[in-house]
N, C-alpha and C. Protein backbone atom coordinates (compact mmCIF):
# COMPACT_ATOMS: atom_id res chain seq x y z
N UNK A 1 -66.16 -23.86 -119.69
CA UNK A 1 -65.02 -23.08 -119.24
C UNK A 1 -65.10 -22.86 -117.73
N UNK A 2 -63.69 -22.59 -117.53
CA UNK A 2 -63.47 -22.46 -115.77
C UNK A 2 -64.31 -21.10 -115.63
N UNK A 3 -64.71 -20.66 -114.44
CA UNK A 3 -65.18 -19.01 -113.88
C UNK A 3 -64.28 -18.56 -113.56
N UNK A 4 -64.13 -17.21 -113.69
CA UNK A 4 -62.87 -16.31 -113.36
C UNK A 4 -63.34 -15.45 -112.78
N UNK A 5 -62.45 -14.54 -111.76
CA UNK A 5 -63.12 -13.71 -111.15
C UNK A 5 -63.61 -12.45 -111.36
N UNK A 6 -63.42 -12.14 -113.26
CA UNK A 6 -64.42 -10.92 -114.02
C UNK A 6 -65.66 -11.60 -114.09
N UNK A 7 -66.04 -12.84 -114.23
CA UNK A 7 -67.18 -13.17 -114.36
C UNK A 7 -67.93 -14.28 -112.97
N UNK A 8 -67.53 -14.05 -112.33
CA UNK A 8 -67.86 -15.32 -111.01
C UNK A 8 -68.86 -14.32 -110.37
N UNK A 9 -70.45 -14.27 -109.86
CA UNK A 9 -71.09 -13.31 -109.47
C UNK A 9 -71.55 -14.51 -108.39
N UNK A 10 -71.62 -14.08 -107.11
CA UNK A 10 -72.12 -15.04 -105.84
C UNK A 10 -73.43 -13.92 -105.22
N UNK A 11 -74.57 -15.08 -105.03
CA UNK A 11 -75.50 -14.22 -104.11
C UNK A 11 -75.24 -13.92 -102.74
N UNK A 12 -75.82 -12.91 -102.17
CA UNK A 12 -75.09 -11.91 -101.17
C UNK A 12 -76.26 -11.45 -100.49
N UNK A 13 -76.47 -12.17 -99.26
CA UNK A 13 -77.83 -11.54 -98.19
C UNK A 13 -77.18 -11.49 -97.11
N UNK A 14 -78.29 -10.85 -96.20
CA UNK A 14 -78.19 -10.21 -94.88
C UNK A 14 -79.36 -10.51 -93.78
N UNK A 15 -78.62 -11.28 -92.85
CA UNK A 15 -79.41 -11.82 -91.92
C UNK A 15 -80.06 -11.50 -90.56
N UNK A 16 -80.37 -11.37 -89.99
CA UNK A 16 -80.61 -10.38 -88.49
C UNK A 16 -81.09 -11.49 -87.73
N UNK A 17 -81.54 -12.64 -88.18
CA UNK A 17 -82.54 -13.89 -87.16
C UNK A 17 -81.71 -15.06 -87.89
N UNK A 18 -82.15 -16.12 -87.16
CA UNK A 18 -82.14 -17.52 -87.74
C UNK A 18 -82.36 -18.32 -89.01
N UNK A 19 -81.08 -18.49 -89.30
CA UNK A 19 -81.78 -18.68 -91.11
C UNK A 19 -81.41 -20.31 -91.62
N UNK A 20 -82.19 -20.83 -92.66
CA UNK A 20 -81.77 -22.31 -92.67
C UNK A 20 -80.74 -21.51 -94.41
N UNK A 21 -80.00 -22.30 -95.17
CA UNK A 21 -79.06 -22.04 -96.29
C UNK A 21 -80.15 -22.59 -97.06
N UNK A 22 -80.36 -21.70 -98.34
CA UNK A 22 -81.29 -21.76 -99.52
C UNK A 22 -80.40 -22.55 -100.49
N UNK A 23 -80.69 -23.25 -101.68
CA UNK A 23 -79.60 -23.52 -102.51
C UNK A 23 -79.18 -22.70 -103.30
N UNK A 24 -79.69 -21.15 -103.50
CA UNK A 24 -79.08 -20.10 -104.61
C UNK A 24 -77.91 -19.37 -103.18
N UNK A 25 -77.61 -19.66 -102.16
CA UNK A 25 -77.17 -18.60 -101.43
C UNK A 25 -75.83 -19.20 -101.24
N UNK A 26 -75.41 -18.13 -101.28
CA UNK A 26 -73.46 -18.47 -101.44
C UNK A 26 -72.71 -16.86 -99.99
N UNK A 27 -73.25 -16.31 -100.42
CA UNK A 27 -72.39 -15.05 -98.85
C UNK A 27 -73.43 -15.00 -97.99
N UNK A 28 -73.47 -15.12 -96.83
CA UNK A 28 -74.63 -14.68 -95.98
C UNK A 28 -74.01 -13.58 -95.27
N UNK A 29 -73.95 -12.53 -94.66
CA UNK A 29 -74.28 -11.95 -93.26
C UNK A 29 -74.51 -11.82 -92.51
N UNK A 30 -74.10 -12.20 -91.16
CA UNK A 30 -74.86 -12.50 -89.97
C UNK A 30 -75.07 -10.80 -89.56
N UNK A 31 -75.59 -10.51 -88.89
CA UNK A 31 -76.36 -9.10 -88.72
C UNK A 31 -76.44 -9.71 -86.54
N UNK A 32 -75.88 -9.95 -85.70
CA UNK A 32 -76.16 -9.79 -84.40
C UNK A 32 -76.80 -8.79 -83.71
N UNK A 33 -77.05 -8.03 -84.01
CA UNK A 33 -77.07 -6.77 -83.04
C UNK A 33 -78.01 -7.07 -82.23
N UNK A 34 -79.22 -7.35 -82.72
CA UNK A 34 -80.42 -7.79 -82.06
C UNK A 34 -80.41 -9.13 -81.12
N UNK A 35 -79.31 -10.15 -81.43
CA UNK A 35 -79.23 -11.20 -80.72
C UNK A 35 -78.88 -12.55 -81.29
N UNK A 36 -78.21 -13.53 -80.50
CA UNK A 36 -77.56 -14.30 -80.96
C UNK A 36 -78.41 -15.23 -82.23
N UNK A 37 -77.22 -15.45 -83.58
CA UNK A 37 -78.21 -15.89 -85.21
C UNK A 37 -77.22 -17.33 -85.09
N UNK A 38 -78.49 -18.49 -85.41
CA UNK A 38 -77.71 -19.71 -86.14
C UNK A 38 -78.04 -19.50 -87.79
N UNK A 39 -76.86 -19.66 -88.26
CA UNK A 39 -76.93 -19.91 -89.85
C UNK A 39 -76.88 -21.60 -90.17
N UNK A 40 -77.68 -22.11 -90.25
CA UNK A 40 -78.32 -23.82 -90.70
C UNK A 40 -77.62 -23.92 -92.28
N UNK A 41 -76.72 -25.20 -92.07
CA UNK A 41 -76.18 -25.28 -93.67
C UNK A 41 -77.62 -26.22 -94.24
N UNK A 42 -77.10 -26.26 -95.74
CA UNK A 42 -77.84 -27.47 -95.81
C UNK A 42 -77.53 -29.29 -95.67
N UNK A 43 -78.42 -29.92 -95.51
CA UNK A 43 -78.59 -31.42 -95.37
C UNK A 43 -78.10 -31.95 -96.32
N UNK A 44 -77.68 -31.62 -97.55
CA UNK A 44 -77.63 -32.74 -98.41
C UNK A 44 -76.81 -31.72 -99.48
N UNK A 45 -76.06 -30.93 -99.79
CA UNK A 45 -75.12 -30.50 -100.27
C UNK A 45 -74.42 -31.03 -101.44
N UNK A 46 -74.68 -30.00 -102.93
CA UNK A 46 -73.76 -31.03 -103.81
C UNK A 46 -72.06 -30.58 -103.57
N UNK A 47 -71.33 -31.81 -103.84
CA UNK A 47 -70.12 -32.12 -103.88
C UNK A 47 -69.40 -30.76 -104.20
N UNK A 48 -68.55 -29.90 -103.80
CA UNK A 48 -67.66 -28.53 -103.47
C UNK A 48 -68.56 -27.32 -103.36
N UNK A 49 -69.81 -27.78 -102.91
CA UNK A 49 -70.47 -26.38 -102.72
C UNK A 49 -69.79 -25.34 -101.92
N UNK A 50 -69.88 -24.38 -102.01
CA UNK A 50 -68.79 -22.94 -101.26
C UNK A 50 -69.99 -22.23 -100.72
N UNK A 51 -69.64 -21.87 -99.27
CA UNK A 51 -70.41 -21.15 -98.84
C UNK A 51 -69.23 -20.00 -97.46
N UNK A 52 -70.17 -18.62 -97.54
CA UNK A 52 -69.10 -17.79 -97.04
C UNK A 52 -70.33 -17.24 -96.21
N UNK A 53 -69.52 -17.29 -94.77
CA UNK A 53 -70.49 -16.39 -93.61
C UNK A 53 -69.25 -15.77 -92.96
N UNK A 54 -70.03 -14.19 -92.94
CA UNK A 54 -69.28 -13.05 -92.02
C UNK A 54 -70.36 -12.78 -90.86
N UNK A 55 -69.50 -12.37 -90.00
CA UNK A 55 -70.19 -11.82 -88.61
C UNK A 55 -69.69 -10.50 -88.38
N UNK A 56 -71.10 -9.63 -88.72
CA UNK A 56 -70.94 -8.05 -88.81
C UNK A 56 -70.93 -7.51 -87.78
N UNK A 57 -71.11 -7.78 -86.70
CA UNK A 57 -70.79 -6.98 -84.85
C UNK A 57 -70.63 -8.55 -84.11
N UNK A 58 -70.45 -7.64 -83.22
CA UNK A 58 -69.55 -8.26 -82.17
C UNK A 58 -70.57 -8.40 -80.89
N UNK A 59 -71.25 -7.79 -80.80
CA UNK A 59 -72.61 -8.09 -79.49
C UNK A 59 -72.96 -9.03 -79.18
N UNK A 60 -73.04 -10.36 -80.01
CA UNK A 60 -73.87 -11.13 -80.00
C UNK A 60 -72.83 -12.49 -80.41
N UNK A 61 -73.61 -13.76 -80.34
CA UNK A 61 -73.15 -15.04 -80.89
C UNK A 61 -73.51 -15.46 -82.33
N UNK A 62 -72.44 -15.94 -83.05
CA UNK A 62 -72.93 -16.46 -84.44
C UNK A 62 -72.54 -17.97 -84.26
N UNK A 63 -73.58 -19.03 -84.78
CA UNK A 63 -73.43 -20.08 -84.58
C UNK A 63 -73.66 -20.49 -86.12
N UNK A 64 -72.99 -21.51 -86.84
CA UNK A 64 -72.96 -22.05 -88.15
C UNK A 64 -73.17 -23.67 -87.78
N UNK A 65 -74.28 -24.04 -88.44
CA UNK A 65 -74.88 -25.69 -87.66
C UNK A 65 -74.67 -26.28 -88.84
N UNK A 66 -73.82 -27.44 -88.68
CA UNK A 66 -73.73 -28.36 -89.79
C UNK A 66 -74.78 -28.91 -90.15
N UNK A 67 -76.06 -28.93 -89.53
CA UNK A 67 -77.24 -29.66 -90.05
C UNK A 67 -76.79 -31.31 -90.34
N UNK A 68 -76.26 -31.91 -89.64
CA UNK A 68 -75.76 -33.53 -89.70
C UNK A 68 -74.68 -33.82 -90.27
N UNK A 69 -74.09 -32.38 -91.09
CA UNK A 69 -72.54 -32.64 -91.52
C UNK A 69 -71.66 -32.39 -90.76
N UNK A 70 -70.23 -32.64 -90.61
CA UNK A 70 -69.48 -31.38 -89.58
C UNK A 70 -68.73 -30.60 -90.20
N UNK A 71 -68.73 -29.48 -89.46
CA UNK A 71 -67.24 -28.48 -89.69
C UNK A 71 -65.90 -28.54 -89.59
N UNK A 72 -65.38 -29.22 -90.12
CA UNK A 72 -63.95 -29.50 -90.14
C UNK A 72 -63.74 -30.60 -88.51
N UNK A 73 -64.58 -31.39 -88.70
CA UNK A 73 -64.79 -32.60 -87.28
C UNK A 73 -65.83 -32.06 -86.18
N UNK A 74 -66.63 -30.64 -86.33
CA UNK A 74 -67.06 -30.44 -85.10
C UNK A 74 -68.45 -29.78 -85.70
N UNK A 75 -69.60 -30.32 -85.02
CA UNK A 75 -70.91 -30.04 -85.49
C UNK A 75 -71.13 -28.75 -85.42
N UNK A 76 -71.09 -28.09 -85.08
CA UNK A 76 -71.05 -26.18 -85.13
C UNK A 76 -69.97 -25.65 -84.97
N UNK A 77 -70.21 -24.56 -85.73
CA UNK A 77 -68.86 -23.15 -85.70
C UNK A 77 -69.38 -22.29 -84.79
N UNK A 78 -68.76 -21.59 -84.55
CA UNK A 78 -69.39 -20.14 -83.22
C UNK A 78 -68.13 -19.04 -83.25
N UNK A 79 -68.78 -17.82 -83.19
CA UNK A 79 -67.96 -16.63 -83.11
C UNK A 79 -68.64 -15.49 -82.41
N UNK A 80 -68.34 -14.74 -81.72
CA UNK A 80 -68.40 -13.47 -81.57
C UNK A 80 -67.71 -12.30 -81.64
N UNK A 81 -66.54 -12.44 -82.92
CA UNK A 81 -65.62 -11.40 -83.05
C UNK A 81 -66.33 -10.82 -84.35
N UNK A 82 -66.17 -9.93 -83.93
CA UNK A 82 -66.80 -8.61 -85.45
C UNK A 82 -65.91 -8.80 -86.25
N UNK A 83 -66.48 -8.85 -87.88
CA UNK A 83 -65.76 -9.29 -88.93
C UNK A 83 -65.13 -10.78 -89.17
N UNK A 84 -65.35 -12.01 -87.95
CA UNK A 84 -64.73 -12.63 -88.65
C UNK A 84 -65.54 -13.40 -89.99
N UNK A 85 -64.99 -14.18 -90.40
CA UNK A 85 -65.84 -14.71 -91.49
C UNK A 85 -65.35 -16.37 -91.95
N UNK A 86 -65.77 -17.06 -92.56
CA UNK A 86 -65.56 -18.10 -92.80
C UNK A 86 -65.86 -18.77 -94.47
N UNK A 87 -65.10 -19.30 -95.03
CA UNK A 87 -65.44 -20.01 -96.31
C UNK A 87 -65.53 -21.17 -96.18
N UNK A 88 -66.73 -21.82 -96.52
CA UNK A 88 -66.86 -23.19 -96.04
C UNK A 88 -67.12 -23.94 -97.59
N UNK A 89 -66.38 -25.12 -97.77
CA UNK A 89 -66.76 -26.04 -98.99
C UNK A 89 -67.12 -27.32 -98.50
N UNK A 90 -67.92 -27.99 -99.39
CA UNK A 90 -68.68 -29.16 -99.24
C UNK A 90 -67.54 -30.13 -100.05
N UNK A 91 -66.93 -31.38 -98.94
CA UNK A 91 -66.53 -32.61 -99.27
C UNK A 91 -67.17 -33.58 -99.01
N UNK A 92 -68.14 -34.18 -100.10
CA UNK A 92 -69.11 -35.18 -100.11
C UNK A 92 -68.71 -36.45 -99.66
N UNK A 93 -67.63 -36.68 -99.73
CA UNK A 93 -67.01 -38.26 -99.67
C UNK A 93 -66.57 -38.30 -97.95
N UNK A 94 -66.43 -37.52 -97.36
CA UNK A 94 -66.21 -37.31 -96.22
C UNK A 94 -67.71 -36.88 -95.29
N UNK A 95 -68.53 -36.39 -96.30
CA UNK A 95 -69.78 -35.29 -95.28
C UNK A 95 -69.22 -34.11 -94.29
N UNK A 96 -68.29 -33.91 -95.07
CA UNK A 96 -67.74 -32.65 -94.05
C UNK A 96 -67.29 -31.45 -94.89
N UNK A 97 -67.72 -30.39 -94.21
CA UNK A 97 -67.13 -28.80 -94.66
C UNK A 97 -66.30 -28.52 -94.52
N UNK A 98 -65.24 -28.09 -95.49
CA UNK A 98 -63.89 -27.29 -94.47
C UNK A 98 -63.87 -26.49 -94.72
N UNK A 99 -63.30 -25.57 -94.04
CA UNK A 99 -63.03 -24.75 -92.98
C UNK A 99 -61.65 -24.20 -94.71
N UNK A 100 -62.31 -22.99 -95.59
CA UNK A 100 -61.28 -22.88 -96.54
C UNK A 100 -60.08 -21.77 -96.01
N UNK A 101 -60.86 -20.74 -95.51
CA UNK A 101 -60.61 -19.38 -95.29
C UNK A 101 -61.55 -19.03 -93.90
């Protein structure tokens, strides 16, 4: 059966440094305050993986590294606006993330 959103549960961490993407991790948090965080996707990604990064202040730089894939044509994402956030899915046939939300 499809997941619905009474039952769809995504893991949910919080970052403050440099982090590479685990394969259980689906929301990250970027946490800046302390100083600019790259969030590292992974290398080898199965086919519509979903992944969601927010940037919780505004102080600092958030950088999202395709790790050899790109982001919707461009090897890193970058923000420094508080709150923004991004939903990223894995298109295997392409090697590229887009850019959902």
């Amino acid at each position: 059966t499809s997941p619905t959103t009474s039952n769809l549960i995504w893991a949910i961490r919080r970052e403050t440094a440099d982090y590479n993407l685990a394969s259980g991790d689906v929301t990250v948090l970027a946490d800046c305050t302390a100083g600019n965080i790259t969030i590292t996707l992974p290398t080898t990604p199965d086919d519509g993986r979903v992944i969601v990064i927010k940037n919780l202040v505004a102080l600092n730089l958030l950088t999202v590294d395709g790790n050899g894939n790109t982001i919707d044509g461009a090897t890193t994402l970058t923000t420094s606006v508080a709150g923004a956030r991004f939903m990223l899915q894995y298109f295997a046939s392409t090697t590229d993330w887009k850019i959902i939300t």
